[in-house]
Protein backbone atom coordinates (compact mmCIF):
# COMPACT_ATOMS: atom_id res chain seq x y z
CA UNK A 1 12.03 1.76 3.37
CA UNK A 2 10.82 0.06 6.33
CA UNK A 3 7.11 -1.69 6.52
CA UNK A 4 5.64 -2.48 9.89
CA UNK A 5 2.22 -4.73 9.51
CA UNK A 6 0.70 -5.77 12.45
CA UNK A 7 -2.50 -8.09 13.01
CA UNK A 8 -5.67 -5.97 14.69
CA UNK A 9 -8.50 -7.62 15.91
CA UNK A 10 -9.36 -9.62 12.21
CA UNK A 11 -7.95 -6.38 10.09
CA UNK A 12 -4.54 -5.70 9.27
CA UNK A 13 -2.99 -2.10 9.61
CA UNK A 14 0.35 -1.21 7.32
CA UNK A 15 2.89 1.23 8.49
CA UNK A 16 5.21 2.55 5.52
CA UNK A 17 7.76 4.94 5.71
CA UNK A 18 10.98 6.58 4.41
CA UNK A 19 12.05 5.99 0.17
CA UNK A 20 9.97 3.10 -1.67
CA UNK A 21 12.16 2.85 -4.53
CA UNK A 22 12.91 0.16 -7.49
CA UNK A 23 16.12 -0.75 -4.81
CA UNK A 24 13.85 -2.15 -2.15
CA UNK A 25 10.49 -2.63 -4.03
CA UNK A 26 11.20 -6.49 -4.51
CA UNK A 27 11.02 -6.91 -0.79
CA UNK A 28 7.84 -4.83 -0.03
CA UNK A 29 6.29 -7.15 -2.85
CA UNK A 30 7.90 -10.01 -0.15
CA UNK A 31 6.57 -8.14 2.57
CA UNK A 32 2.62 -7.45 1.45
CA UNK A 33 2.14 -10.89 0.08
CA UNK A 34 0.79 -11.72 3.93
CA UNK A 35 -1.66 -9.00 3.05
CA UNK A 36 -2.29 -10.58 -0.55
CA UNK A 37 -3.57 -13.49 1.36
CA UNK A 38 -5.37 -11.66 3.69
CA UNK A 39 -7.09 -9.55 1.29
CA UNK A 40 -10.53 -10.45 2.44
CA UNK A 41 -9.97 -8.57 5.41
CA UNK A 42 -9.83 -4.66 6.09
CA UNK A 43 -6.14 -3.29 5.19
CA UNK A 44 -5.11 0.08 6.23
CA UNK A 45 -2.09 1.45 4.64
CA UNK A 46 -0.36 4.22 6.81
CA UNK A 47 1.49 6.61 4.31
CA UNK A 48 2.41 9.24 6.66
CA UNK A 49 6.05 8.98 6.52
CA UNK A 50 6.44 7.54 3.51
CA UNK A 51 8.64 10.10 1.37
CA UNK A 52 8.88 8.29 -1.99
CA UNK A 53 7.08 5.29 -4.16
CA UNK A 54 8.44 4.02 -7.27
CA UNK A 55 6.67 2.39 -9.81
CA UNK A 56 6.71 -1.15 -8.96
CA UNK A 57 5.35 -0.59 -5.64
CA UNK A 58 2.33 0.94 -7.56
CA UNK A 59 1.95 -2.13 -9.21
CA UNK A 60 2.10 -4.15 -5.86
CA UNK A 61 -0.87 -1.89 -4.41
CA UNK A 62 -2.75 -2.16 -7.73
CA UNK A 63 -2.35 -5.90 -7.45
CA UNK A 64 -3.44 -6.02 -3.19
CA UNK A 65 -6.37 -3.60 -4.27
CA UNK A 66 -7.34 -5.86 -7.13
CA UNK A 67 -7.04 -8.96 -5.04
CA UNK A 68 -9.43 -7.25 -1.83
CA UNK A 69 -12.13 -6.47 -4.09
CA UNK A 70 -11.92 -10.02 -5.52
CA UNK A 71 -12.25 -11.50 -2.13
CA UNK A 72 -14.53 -9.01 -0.58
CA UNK A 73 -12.02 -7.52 1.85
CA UNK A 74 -11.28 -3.74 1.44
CA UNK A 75 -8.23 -1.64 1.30
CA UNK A 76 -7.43 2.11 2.36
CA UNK A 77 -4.77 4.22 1.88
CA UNK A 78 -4.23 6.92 4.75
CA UNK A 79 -2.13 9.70 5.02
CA UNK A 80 -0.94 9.90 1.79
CA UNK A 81 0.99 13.24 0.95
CA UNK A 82 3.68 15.52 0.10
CA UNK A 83 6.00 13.53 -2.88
CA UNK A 84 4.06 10.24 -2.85
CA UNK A 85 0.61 12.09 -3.43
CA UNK A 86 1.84 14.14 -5.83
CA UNK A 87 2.97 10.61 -7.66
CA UNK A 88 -0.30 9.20 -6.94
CA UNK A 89 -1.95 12.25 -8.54
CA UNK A 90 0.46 12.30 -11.59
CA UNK A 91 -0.27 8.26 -12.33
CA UNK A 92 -4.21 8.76 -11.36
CA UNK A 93 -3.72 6.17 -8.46
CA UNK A 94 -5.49 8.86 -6.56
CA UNK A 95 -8.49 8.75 -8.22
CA UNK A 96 -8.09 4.43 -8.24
CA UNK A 97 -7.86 4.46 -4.53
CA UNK A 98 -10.06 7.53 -3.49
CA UNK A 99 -7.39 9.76 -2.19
């Protein structure tokens, strides 16, 4: 898994891709936490060639959305598809994040 986040004009855009599993989920909960504190801000998550999400990555997007709408940011997910929507279907993340 490899997570790119880069600073854009006062929003922050996310690039995921290749396998989000429990093996490397501990360090994209490392990785989003600058997001986490950002969370008043826009976030855009790019899914497009992200191929698998585990469970505990759920939870860390659960946790960034919860933490945006606390702090009146927003968060979107984009490009989601293939494996990891049918996941997000499956767990009704897609309804939680409008997918």
């Amino acid at each position: 898994m490899n997570i790119e986040i880069k600073e854009q004009n006062g929003s922050y855009l996310g690039t995921l891709s290749g396998w989000l599993d429990t093996n490397v989920a501990t360090q994209f909960l490392d990785d989003i936490k600058i997001l986490e504190e950002n969370a008043d801000k826009s976030i855009v998550l790019d899914f497009t060639s992200l191929e698998y999400i585990c469970s505990l990555a759920l939870r860390g997007l659960l946790k960034l959305k919860k933490e945006s709408a606390v702090k009146g940011g927003r968060l979107e997910l984009k490009n989601v598809q293939g494996e990891v929507l049918k996941i997000f279907t499956m767990t009704g993340f897609s309804r939680l994040f409008g997918i």
